[in-house]
N, C-alpha and C. Protein backbone atom coordinates (compact mmCIF):
# COMPACT_ATOMS: atom_id res chain seq x y z
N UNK A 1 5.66 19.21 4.97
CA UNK A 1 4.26 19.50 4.77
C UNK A 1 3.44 18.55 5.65
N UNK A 2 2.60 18.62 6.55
CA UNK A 2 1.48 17.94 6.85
C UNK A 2 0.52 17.90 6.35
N UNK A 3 0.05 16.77 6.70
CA UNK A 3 -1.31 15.78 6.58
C UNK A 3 -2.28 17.04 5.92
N UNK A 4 -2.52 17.96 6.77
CA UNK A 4 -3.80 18.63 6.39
C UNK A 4 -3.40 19.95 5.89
N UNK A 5 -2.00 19.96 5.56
CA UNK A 5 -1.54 21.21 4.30
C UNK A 5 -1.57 19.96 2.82
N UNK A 6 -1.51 18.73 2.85
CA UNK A 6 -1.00 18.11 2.20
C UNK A 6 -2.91 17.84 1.67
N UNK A 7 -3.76 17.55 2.45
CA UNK A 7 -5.17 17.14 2.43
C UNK A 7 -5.84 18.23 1.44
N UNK A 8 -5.21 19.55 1.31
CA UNK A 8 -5.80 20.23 0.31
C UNK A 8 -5.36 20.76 -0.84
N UNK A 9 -4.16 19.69 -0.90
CA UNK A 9 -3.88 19.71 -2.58
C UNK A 9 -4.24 18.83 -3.18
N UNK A 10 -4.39 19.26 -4.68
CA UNK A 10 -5.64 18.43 -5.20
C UNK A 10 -4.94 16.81 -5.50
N UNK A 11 -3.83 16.71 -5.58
CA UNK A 11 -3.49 15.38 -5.36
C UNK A 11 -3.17 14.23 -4.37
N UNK A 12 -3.38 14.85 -3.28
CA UNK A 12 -3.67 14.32 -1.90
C UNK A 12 -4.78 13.25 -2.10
N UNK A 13 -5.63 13.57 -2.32
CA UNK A 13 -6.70 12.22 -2.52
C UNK A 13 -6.38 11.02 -3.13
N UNK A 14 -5.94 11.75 -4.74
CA UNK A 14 -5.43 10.99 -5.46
C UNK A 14 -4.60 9.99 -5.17
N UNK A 15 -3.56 10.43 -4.14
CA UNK A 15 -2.26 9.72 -3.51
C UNK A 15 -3.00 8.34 -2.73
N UNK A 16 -3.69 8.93 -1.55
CA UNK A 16 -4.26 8.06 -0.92
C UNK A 16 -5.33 6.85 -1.33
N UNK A 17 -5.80 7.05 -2.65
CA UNK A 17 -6.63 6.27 -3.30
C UNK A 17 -5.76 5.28 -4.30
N UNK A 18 -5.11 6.00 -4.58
CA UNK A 18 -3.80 4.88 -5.14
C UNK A 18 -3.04 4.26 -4.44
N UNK A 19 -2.63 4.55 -2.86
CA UNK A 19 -2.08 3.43 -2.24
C UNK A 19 -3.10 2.50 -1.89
N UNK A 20 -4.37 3.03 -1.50
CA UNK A 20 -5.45 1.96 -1.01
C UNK A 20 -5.46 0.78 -2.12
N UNK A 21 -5.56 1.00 -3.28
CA UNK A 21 -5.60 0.40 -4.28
C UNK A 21 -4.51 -0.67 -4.71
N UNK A 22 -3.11 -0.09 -4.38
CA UNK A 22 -2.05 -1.07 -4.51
C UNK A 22 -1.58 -1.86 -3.60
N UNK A 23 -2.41 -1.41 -2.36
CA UNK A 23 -2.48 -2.10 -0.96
C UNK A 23 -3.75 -3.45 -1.05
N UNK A 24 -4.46 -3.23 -1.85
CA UNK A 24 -5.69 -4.09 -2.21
C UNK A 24 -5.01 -5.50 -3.05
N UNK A 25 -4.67 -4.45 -4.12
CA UNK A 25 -3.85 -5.55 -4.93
C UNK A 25 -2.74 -6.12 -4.51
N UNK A 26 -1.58 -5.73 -3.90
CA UNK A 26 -0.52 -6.73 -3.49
C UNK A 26 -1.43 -7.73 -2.08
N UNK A 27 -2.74 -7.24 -1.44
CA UNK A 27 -3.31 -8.34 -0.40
C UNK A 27 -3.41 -9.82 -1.45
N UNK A 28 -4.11 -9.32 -2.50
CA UNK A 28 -4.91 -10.30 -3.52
C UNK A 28 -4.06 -11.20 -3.91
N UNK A 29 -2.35 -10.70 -4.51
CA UNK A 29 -1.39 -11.43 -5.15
C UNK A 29 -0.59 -12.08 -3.97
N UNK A 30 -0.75 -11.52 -2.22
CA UNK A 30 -0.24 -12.84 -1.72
C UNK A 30 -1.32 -13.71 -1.58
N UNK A 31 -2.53 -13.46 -1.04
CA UNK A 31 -3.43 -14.64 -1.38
C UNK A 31 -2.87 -16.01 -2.16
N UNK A 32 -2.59 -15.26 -3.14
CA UNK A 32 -2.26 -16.07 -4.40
C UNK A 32 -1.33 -17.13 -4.07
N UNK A 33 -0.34 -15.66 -3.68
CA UNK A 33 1.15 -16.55 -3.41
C UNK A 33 1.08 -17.96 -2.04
N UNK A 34 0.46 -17.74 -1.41
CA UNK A 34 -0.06 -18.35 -0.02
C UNK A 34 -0.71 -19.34 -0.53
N UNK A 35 -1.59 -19.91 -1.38
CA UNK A 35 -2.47 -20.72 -2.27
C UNK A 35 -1.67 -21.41 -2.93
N UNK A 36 -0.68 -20.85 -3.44
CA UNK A 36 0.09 -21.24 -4.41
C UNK A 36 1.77 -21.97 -3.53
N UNK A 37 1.64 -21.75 -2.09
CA UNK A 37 2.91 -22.15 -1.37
C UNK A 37 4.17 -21.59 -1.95
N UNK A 38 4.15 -20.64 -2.20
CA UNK A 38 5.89 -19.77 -2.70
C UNK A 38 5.90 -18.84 -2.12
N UNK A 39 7.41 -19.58 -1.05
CA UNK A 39 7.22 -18.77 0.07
C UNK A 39 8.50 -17.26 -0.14
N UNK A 40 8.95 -17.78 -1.55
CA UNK A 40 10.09 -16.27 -1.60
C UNK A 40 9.21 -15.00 -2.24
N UNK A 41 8.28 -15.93 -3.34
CA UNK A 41 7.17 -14.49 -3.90
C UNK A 41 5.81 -14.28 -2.45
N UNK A 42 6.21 -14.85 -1.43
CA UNK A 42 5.10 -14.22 -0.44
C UNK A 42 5.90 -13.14 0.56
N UNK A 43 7.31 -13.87 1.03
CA UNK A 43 8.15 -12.60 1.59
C UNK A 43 7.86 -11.10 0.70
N UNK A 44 8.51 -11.38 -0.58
CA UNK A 44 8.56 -10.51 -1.53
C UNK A 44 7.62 -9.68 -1.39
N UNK A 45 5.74 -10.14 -1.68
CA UNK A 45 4.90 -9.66 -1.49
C UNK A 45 4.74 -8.72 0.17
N UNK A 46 4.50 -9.66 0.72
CA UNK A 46 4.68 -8.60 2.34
C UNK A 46 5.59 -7.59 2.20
N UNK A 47 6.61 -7.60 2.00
CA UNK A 47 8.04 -6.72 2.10
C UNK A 47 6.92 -5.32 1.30
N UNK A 48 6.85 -5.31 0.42
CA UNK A 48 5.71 -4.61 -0.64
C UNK A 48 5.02 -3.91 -0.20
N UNK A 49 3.79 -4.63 0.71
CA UNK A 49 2.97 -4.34 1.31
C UNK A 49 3.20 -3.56 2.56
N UNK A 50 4.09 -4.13 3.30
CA UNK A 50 4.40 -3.23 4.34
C UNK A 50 5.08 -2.00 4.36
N UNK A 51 5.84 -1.96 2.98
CA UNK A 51 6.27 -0.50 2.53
C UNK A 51 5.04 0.39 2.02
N UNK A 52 3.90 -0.09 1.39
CA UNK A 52 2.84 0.68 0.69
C UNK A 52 2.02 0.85 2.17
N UNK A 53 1.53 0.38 3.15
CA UNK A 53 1.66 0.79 4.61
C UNK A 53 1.83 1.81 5.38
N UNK A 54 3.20 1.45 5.20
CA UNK A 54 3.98 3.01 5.55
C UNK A 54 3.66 4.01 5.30
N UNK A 55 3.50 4.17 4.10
CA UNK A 55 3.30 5.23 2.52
C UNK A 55 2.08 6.02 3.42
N UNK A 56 1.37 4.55 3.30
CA UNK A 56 0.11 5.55 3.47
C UNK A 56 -0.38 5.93 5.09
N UNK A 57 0.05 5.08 5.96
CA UNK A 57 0.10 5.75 7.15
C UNK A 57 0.87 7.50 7.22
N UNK A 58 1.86 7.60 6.45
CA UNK A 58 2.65 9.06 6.29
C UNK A 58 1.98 9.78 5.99
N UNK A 59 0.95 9.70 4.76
CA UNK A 59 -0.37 10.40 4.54
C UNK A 59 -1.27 11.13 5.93
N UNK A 60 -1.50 9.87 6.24
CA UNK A 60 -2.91 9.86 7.21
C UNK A 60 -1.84 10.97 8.31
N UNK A 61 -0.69 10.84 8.71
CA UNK A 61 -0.22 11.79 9.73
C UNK A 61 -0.17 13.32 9.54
């Protein structure tokens, strides 16, 4: 399915507003982790992030 067969089902938005969102929040919790110098829960975090990334770049295509 593509992007813009995918853009007009009604959970398409939904999708994309929930990765924005968990993309927001894992930024916030490495903050944290980075503040906090733990550098296995900041890998951890990135690793995360760069998969929710993906996610949503697959969307946008």
């Amino acid at each position: 399915m593509t992007y813009s067969q995918r853009s007009t089902h009604p959970a398409a938005a939904s999708d994309y507003t929930y990765l924005e969102y968990q993309i927001g929040v894992a930024q916030d919790e490495l903050s944290a982790a980075v503040q906090a110098q733990d550098k296995p829960r900041v890998e951890a975090i990135r690793a995360k992030l760069a998969e929710l990334e993906d996610k949503l770049a697959l969307l946008e295509d």
